[in-house]
Protein backbone atom coordinates (compact mmCIF):
# COMPACT_ATOMS: atom_id res chain seq x y z
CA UNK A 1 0.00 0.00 0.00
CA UNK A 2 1.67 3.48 -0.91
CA UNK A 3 2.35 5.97 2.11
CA UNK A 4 -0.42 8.48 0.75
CA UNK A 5 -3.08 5.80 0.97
CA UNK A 6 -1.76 4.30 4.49
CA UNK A 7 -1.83 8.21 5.71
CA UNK A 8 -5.66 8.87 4.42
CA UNK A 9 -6.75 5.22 6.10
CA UNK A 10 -4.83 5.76 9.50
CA UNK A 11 -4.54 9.76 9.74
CA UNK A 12 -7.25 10.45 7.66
CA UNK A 13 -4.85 13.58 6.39
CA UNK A 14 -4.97 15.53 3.63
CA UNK A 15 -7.63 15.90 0.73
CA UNK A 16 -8.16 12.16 0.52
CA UNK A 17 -8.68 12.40 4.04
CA UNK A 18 -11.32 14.92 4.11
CA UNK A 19 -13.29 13.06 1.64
CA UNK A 20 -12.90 10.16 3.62
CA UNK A 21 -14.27 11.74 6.80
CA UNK A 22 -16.97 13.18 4.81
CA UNK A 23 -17.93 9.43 3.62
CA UNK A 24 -17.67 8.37 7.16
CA UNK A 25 -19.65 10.84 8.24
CA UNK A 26 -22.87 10.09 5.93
CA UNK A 27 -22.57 6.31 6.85
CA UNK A 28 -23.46 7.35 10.40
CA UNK A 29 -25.82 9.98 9.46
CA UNK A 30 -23.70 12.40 10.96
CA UNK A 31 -24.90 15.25 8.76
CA UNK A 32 -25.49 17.80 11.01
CA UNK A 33 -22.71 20.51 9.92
CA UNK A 34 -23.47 19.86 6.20
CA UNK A 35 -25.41 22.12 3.95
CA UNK A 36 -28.39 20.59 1.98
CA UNK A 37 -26.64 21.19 -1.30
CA UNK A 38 -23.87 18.57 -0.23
CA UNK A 39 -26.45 16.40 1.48
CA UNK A 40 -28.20 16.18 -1.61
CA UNK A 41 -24.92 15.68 -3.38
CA UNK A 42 -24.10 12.79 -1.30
CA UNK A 43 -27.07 11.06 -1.58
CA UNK A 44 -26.88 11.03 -5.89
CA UNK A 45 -23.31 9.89 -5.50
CA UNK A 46 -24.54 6.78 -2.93
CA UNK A 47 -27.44 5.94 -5.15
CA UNK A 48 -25.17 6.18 -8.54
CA UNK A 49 -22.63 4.37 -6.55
CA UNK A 50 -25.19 1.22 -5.33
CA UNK A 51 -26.13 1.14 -9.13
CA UNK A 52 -22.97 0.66 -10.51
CA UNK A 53 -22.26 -1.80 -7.88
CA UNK A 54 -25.70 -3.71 -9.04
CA UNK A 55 -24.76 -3.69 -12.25
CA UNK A 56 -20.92 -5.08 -11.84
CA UNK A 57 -22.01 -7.77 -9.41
CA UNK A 58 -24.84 -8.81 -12.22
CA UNK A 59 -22.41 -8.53 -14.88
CA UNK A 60 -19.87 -10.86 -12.92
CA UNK A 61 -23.04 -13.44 -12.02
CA UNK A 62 -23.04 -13.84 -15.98
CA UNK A 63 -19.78 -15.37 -16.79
């Protein structure tokens, strides 16, 4: 694992690391210091994201 990924997962630092907080954050519902504009934002990205994740696992059932 490269030293930028090992600091975002253990030190959460830098941009990486604000995103991942941010991620961490809506998975607990922790949303309280978010404007609706990113709340909405969020939720598009998790719905686009289970899609995708539908589709790949479908796609992988098939071969």
């Amino acid at each position: 694992m490269s030293s930028p990924v090992k600091a975002v997962l253990t030190e959460q630092s830098g941009q990486l690391g604000k995103i991942l907080k941010l991620v961490i954050a809506f998975e607990k519902a922790n949303l309280r210091t978010l404007n609706d504009q990113t709340i909405i934002k969020l939720n598009r990205y998790y719905l686009d994201s289970r899609s995708w994740a539908s589709i790949t696992l479908v796609g992988l059932a098939q071969e």
